[in-house]
C-alpha atoms as a PDB file:
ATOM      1  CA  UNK A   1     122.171 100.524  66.357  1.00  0.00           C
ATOM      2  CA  UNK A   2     123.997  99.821  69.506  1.00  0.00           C
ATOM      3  CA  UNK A   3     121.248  97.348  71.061  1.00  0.00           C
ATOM      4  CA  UNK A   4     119.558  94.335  68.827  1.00  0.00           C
ATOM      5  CA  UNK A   5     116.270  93.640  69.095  1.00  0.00           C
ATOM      6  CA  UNK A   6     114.713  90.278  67.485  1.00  0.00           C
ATOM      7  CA  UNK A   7     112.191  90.438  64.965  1.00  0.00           C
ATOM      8  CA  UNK A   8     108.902  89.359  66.575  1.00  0.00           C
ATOM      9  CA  UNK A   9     106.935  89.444  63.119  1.00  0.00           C
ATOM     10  CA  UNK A  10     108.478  85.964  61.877  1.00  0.00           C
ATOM     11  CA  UNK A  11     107.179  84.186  65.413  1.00  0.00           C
ATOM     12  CA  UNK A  12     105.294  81.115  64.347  1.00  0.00           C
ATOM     13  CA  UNK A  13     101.803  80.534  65.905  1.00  0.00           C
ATOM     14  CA  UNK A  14      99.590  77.416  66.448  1.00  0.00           C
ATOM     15  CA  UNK A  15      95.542  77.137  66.431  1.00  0.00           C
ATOM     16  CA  UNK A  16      94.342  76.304  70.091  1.00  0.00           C
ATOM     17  CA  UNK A  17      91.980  73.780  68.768  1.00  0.00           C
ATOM     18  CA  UNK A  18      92.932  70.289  69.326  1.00  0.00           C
ATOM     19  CA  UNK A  19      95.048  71.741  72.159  1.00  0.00           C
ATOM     20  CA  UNK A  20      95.111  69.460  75.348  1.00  0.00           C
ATOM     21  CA  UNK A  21      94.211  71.159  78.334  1.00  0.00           C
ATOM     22  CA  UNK A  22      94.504  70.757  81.962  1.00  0.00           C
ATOM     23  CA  UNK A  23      91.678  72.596  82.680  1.00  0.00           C
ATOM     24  CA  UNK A  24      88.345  72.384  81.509  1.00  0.00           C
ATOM     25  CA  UNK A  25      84.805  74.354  81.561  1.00  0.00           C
ATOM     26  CA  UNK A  26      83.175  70.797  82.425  1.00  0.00           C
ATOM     27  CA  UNK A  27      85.030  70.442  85.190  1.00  0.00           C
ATOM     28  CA  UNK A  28      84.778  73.757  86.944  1.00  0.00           C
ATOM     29  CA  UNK A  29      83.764  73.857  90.813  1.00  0.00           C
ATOM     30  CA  UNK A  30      80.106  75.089  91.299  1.00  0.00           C
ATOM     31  CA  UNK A  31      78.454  76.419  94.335  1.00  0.00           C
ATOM     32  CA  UNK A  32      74.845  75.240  93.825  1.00  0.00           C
ATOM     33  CA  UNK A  33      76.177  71.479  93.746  1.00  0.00           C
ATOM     34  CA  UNK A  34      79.574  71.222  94.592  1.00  0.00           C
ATOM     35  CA  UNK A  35      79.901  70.390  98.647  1.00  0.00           C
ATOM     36  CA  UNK A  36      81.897  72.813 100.321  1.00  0.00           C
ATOM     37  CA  UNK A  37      85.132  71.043 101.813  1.00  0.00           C
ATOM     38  CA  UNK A  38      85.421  71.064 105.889  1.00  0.00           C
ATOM     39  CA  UNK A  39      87.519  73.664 107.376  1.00  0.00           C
ATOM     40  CA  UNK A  40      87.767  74.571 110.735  1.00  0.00           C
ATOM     41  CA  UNK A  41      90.024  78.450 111.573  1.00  0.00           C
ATOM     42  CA  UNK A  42      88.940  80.446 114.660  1.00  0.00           C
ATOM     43  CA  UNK A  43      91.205  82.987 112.255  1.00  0.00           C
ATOM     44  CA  UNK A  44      89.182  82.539 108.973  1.00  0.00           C
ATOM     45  CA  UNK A  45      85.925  82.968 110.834  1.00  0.00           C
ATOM     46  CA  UNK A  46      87.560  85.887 112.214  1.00  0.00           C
ATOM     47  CA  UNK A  47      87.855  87.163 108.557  1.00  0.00           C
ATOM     48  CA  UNK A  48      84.573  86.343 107.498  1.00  0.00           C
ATOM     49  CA  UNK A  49      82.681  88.405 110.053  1.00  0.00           C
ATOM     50  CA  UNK A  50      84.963  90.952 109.066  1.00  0.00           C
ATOM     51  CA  UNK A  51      84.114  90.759 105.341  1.00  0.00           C
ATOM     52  CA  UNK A  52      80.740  90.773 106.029  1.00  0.00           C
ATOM     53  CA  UNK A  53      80.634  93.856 108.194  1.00  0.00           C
ATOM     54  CA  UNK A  54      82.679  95.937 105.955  1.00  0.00           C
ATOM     55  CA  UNK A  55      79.974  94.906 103.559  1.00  0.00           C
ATOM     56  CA  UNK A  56      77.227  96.012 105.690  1.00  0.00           C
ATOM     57  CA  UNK A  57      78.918  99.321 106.319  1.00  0.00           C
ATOM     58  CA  UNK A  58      79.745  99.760 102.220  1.00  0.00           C
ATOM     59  CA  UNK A  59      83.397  98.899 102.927  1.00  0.00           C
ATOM     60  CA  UNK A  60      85.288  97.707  99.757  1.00  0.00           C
ATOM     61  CA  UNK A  61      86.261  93.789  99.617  1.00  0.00           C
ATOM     62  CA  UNK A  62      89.178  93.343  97.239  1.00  0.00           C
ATOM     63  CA  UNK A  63      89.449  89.648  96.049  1.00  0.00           C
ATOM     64  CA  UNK A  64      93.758  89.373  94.329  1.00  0.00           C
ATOM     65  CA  UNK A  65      94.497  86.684  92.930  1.00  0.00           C
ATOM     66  CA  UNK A  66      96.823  84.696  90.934  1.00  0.00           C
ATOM     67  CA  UNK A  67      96.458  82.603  87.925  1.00  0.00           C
ATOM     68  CA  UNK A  68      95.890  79.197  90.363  1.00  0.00           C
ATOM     69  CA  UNK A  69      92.386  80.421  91.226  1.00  0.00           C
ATOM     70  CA  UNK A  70      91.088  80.290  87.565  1.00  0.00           C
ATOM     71  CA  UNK A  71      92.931  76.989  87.358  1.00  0.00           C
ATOM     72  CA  UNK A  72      91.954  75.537  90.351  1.00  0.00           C
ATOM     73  CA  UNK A  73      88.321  75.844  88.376  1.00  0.00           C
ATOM     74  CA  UNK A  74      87.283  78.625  90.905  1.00  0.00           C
ATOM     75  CA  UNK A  75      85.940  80.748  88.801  1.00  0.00           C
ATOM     76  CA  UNK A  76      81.929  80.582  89.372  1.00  0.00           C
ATOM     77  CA  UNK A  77      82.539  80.987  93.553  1.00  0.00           C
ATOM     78  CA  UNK A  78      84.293  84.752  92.707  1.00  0.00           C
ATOM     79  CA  UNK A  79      81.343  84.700  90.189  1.00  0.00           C
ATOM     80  CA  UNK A  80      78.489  84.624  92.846  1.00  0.00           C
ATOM     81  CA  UNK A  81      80.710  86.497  95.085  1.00  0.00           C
ATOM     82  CA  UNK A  82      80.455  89.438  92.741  1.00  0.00           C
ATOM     83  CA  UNK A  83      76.857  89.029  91.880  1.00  0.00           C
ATOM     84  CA  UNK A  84      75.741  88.810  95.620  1.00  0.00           C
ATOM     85  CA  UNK A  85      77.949  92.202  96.737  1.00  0.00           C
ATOM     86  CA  UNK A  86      80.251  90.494  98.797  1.00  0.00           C
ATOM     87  CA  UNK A  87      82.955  91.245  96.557  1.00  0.00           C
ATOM     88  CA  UNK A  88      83.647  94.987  95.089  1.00  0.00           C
ATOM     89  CA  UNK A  89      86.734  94.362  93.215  1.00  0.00           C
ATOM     90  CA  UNK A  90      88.845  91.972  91.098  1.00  0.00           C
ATOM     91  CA  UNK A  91      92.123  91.912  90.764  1.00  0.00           C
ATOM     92  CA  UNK A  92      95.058  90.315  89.175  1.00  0.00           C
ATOM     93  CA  UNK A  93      98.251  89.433  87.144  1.00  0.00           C
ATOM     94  CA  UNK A  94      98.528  89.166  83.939  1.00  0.00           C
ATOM     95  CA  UNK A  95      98.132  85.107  84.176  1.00  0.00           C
ATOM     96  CA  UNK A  96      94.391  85.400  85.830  1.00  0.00           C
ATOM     97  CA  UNK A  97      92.876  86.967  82.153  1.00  0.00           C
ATOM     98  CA  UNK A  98      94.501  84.978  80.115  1.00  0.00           C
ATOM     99  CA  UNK A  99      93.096  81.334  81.759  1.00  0.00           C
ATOM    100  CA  UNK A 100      89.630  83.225  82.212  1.00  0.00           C
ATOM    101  CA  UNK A 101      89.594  84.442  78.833  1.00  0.00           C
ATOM    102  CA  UNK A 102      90.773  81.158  77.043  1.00  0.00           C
ATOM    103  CA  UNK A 103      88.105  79.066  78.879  1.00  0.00           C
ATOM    104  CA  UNK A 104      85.529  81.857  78.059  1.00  0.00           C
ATOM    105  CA  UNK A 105      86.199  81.030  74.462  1.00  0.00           C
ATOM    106  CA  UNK A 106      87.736  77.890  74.221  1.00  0.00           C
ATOM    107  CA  UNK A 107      86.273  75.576  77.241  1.00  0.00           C
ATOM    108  CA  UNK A 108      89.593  74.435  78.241  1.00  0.00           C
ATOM    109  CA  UNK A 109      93.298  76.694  79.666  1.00  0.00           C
ATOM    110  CA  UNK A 110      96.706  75.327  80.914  1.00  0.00           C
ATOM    111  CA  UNK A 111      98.626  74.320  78.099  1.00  0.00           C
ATOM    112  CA  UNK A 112     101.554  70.759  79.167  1.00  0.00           C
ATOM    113  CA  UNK A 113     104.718  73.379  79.716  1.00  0.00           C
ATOM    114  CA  UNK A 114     107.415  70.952  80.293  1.00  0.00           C
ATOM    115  CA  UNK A 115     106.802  69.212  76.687  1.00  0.00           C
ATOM    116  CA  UNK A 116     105.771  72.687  74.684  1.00  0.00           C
ATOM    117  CA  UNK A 117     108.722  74.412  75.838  1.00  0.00           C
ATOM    118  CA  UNK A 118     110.885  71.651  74.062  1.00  0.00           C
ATOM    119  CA  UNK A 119     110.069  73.434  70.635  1.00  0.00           C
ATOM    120  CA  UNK A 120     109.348  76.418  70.824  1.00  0.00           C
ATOM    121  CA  UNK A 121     105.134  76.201  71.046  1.00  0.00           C
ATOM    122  CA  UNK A 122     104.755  77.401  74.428  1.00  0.00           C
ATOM    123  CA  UNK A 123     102.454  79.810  74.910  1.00  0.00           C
ATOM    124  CA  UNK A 124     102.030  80.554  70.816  1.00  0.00           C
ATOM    125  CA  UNK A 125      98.476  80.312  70.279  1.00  0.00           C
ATOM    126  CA  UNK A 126      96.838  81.669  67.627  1.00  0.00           C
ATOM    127  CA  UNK A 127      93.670  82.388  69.295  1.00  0.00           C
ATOM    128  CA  UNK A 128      94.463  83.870  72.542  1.00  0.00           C
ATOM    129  CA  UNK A 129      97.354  85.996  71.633  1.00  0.00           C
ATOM    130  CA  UNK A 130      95.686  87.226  68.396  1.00  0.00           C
ATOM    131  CA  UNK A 131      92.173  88.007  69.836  1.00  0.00           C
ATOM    132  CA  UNK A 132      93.407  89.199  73.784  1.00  0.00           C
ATOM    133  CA  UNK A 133      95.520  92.158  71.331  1.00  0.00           C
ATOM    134  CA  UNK A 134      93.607  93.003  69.194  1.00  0.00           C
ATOM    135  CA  UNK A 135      91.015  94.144  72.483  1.00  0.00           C
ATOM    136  CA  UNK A 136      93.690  95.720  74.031  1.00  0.00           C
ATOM    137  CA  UNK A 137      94.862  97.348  71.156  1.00  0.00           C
ATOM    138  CA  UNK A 138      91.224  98.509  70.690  1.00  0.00           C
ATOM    139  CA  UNK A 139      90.378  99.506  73.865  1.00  0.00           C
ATOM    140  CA  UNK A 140      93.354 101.328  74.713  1.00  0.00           C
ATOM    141  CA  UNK A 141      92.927 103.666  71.894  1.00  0.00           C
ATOM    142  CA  UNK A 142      89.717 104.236  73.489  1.00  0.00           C
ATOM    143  CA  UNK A 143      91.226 104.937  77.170  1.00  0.00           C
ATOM    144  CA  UNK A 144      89.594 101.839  77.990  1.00  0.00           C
ATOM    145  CA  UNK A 145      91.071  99.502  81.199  1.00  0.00           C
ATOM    146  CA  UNK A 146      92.641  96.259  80.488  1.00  0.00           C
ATOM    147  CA  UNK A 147      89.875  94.613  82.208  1.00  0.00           C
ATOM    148  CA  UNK A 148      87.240  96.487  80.937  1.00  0.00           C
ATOM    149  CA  UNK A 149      89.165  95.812  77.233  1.00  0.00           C
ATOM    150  CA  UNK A 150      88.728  91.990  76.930  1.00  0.00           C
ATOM    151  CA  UNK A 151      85.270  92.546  78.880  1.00  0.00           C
ATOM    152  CA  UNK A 152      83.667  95.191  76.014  1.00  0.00           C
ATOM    153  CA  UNK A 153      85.787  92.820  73.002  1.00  0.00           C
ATOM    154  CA  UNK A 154      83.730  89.546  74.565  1.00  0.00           C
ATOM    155  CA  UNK A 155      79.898  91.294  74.410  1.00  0.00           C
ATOM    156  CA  UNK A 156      80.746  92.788  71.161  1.00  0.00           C
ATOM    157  CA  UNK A 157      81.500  89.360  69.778  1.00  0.00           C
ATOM    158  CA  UNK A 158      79.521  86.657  71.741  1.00  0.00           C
ATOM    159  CA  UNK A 159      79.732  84.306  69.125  1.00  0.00           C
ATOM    160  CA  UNK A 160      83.018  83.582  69.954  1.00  0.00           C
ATOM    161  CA  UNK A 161      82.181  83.024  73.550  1.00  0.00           C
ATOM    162  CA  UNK A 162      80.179  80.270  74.395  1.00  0.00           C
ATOM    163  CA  UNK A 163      81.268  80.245  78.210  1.00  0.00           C
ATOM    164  CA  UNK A 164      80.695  84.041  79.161  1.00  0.00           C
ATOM    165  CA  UNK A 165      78.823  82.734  81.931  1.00  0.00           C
ATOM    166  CA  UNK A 166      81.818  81.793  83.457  1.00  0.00           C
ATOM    167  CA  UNK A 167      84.213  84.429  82.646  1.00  0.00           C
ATOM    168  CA  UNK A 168      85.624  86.556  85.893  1.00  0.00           C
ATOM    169  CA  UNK A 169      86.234  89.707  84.178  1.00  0.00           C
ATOM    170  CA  UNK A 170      83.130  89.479  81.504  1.00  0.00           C
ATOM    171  CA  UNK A 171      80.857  88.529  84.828  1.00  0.00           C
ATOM    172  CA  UNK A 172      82.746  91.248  86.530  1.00  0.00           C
ATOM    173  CA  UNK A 173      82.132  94.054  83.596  1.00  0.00           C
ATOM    174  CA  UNK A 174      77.989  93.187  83.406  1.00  0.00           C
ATOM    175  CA  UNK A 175      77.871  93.452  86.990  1.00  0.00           C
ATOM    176  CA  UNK A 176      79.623  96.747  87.275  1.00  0.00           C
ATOM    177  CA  UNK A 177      82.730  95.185  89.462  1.00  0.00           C
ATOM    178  CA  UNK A 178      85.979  96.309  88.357  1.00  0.00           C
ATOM    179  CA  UNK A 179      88.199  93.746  87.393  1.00  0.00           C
ATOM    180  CA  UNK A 180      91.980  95.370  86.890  1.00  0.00           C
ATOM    181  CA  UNK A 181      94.924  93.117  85.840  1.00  0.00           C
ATOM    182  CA  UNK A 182      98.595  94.083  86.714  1.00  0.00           C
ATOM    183  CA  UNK A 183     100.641  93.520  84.020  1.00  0.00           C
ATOM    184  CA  UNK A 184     104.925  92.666  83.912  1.00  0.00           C
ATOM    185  CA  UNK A 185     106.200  93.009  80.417  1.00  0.00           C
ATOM    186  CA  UNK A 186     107.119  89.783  79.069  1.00  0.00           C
ATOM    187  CA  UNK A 187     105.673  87.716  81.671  1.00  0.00           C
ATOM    188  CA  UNK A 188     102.165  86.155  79.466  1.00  0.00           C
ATOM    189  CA  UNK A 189     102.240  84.209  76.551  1.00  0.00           C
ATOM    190  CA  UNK A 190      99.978  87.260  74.796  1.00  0.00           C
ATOM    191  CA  UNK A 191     103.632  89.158  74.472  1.00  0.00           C
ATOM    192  CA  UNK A 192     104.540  86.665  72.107  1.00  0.00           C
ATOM    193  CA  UNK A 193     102.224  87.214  69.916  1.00  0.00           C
ATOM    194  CA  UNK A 194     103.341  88.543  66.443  1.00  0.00           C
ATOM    195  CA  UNK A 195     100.475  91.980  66.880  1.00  0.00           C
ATOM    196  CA  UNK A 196     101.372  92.410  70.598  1.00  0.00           C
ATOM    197  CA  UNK A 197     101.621  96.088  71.480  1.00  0.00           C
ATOM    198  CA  UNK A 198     103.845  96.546  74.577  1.00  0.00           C
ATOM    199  CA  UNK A 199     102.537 100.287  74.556  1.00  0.00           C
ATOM    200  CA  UNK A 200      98.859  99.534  74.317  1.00  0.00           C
ATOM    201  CA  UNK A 201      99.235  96.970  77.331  1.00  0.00           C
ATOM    202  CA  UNK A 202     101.033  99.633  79.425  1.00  0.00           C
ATOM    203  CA  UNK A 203      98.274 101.796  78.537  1.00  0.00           C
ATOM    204  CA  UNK A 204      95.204  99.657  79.579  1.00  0.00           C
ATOM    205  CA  UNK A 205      97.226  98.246  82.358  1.00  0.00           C
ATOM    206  CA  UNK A 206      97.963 101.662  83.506  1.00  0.00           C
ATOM    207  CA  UNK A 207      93.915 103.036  83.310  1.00  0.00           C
ATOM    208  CA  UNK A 208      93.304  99.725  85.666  1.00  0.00           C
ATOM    209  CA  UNK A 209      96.197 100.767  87.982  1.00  0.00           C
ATOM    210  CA  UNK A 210      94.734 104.096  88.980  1.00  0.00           C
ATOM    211  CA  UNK A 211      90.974 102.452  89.380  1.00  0.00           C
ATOM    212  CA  UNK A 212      92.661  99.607  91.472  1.00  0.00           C
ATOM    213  CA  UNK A 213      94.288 103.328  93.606  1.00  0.00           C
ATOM    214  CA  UNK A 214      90.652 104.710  93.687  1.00  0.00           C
ATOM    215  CA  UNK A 215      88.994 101.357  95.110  1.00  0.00           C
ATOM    216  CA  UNK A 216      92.044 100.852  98.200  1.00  0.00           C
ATOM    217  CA  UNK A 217      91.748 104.880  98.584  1.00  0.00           C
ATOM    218  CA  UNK A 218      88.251 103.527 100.113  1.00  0.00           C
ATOM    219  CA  UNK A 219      89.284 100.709 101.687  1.00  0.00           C
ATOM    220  CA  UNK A 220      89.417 101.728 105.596  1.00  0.00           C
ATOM    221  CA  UNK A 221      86.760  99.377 107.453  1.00  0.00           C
ATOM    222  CA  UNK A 222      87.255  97.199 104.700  1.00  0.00           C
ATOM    223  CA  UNK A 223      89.192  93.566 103.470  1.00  0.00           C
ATOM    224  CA  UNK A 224      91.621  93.095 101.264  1.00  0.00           C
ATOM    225  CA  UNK A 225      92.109  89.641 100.318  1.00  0.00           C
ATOM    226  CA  UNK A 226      95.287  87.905  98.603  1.00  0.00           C
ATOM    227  CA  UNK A 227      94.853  84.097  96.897  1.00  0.00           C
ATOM    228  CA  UNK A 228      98.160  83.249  95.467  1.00  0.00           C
ATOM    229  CA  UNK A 229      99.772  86.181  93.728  1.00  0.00           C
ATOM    230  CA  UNK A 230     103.551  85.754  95.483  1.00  0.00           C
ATOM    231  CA  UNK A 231     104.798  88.976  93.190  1.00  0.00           C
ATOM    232  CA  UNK A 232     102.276  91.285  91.536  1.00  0.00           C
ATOM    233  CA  UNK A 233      99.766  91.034  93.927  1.00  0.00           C
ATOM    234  CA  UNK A 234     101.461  92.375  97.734  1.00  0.00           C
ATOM    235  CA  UNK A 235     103.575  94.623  95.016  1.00  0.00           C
ATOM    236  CA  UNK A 236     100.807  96.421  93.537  1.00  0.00           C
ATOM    237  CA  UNK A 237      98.943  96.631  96.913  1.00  0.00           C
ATOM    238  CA  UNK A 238     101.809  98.289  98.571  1.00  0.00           C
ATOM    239  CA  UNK A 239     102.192 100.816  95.854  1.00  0.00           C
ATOM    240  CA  UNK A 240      98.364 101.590  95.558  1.00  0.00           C
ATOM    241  CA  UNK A 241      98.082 102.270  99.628  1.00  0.00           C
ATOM    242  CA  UNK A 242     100.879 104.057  99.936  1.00  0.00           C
ATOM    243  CA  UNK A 243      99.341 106.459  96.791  1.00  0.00           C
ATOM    244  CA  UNK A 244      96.254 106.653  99.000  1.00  0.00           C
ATOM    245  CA  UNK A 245      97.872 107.726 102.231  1.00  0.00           C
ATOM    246  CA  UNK A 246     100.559 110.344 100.513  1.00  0.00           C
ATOM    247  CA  UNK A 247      96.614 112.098  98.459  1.00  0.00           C
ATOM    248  CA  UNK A 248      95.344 111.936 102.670  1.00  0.00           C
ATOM    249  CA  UNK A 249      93.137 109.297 102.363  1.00  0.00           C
ATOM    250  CA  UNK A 250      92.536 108.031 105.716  1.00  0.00           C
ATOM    251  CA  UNK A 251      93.260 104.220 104.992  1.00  0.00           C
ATOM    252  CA  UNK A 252      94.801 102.766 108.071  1.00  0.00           C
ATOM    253  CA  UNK A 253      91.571 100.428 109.945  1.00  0.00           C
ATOM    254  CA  UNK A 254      91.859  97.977 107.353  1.00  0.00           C
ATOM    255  CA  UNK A 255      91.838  94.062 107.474  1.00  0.00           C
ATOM    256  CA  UNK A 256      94.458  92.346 105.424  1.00  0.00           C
ATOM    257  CA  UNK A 257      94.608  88.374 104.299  1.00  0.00           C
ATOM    258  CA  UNK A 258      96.531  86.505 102.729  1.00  0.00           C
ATOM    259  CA  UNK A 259      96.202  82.526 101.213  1.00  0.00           C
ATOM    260  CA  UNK A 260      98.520  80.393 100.579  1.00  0.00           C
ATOM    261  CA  UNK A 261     100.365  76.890 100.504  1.00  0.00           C
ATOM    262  CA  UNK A 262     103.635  78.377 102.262  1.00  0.00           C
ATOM    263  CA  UNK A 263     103.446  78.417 106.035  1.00  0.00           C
ATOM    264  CA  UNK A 264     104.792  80.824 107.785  1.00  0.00           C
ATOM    265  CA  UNK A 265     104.401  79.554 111.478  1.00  0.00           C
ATOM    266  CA  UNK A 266     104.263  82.781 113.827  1.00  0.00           C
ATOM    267  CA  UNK A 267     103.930  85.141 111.053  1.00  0.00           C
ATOM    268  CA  UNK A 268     103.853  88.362 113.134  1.00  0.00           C
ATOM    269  CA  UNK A 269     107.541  87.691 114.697  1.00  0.00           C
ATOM    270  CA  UNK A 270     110.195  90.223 113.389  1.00  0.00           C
ATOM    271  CA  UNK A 271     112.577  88.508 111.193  1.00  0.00           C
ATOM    272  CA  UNK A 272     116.024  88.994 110.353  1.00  0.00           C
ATOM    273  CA  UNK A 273     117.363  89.046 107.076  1.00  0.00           C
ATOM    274  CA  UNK A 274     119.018  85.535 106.617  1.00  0.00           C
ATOM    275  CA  UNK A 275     115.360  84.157 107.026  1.00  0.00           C
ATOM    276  CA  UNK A 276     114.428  82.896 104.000  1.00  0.00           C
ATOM    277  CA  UNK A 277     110.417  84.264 105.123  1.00  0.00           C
ATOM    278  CA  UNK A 278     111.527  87.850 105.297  1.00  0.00           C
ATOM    279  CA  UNK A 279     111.950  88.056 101.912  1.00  0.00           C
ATOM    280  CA  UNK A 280     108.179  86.611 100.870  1.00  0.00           C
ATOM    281  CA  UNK A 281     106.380  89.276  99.668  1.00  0.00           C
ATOM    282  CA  UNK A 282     102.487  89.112 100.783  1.00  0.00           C
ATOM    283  CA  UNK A 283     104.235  88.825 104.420  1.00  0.00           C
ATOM    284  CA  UNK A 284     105.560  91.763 104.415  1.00  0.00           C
ATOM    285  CA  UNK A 285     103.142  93.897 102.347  1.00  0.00           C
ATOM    286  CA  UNK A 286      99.939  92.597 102.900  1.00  0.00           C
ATOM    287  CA  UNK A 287     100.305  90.775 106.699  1.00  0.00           C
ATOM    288  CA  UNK A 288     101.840  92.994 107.735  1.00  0.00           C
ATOM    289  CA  UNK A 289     103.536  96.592 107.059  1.00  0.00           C
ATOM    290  CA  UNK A 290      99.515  97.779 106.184  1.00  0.00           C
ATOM    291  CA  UNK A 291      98.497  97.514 109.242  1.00  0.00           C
ATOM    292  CA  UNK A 292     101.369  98.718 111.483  1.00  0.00           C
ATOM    293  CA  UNK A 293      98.996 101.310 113.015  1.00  0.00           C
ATOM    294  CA  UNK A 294      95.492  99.676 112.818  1.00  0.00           C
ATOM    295  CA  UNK A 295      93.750  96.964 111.607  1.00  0.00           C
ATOM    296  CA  UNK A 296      94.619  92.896 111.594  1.00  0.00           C
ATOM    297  CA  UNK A 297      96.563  90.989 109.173  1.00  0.00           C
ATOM    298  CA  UNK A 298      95.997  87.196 108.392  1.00  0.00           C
ATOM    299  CA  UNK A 299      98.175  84.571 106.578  1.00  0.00           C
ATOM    300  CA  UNK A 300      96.228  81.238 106.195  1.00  0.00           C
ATOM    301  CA  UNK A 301      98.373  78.100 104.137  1.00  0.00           C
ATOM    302  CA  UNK A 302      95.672  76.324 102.845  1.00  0.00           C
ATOM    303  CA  UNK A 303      94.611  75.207  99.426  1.00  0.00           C
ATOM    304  CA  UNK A 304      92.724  77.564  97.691  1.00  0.00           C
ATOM    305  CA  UNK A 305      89.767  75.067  96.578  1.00  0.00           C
ATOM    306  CA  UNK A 306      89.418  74.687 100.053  1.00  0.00           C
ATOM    307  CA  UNK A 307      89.288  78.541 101.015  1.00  0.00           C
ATOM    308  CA  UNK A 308      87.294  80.183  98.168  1.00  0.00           C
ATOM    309  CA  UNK A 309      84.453  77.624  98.751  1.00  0.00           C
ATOM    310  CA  UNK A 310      84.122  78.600 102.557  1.00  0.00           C
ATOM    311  CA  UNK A 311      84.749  81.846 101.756  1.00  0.00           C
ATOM    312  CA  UNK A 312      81.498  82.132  99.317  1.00  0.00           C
ATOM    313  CA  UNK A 313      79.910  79.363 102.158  1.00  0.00           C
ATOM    314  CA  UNK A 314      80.739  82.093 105.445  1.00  0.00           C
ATOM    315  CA  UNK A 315      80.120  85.255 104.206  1.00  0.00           C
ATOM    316  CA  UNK A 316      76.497  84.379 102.469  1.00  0.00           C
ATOM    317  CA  UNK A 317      74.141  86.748 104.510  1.00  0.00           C
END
């Protein structure tokens, strides 16, 4: 052979039990107790009369997100959000179904990095990488989503899953929201895994793709939303509008938002190419390039256990 490959059938894996977590079930954020932090944005209210018109007028809402939402213990606001038709869609990297999976089976995500990349035990759990695999591998021999994979897997075996409840993409299944996750090879621990299928994740991940197409093919008079996904997120969106517009899908009076920690200042100034912000992804394809000819794009920098509480808080009603 001219290329090497390395054998992934001798990798080593570890039982999650006994793992220590950063993030637990117990610990999760929850809207019927939890106070929802102060936050004053002419902007965000802006957004949150526009959410709840395009929900009036059976608009989608599409709520991206990266991993940090799960792990900010966010999990039961995007929860209600689903259950109360504010949001019509769920979507997210690879990262997002993993920590939503493992605390819908385990209680507790978010493994130490620093120390369990020292040895070689980062990311090799037993548990996760075994039984997230084995659904996909299941479900796409079925034509099955990768969403809609792990979803069917945890209500044929709810055993396994004391925290269901509050699982995103299980909550998202029962409740007929589609919940599509964008996967990069190699970028989640479940590639490690000794049974991982690259081909069966493609699959799934591809069957999610084109229902993420058909729900932004609808999406004029309606919100898309980004919480944290610097990559996957604004890449995918791009790519799934720009589908919609070449099939003549009129999809140009849309709102656009993004969230998070990076501030941009005046993000609708044109920006040359030694500025380090030109090259930040949401800016460019969520902000702004969607709605060059209609619509309003947002950018807020704020913490998203902060946002996703008055999000859930402002567009109730």
């Amino acid at each position: 052979m001219k290329y090497k490959t390395l054998d992934f059938s001798k990798i080593k894996t570890w039982s999650v039990k006994g793992r220590y977590d950063l993030v637990r079930i117990d610990n999760m954020a929850s809207p019927a107790t939890d106070p929802v932090p102060n936050w004053s944005n002419p902007d965000f209210d802006d957004l949150c009369d526009r959410v709840r018109k395009a929900r009036a007028s059976g608009s989608p809402v599409i709520f991206s997100m990266g991993g940090h939402v799960i792990k900010s213990g966010l999990s039961r606001y995007i929860i209600e959000m689903m259950k109360n038709g504010t949001i019509t869609h769920v979507s997210g990297n690879g990262s997002v179904s993993i920590h939503d999976f493992e605390l819908a089976y385990n209680g507790g995500t978010s493994e130490d990095v620093p120390t369990a990349i020292e040895d070689g035990s980062f990311g090799m759990w037993e548990e996760t990488g075994r039984m997230m695999n084995e659904a996909i591998n299941k479900g796409a021999s079925l034509g099955m989503g990768y969403g809609e994979s792990l979803a069917v897997y945890i209500g044929q075996n709810p055993e396994l899953f004391p925290y269901k409840e509050d699982c995103v993409l299980y909550q998202a299944y029962v409740n007929n929201v589609p919940a599509t996750y964008h996967i990069a090879l190699g970028t989640d621990i479940i590639h490690q895994h000794p049974i991982c299928s690259m081909g069966a994740i493609g699959a799934a991940s591809g069957v999610d793709f084109k229902r993420y197409c058909e729900s932004v093919s609808r999406l004029d008079g309606g919100v898309f939303m980004n919480f944290g996904s610097g990559v996957i997120g604004p890449e995918v969106f791009l790519k799934a509008l720009s589908i919609s517009r070449n099939l003549g899908y009129d999809v140009f009076r849309i709102t656009t938002a993004n969230f998070d920690l990076i501030d941009l200042g005046d993000y609708k100034r044109k920006l040359t190419y030694d500025d380090p912000h030109y090259y930040y992804r949401p800016r460019k394809n969520i902000v702004n390039r969607p709605v060059s000819r209609g619509g309003k794009g947002f950018h807020f920098c704020v913490d998203h256990r902060i946002s996703v509480p008055n999000l859930y808080k402002k567009t109730l009603g």
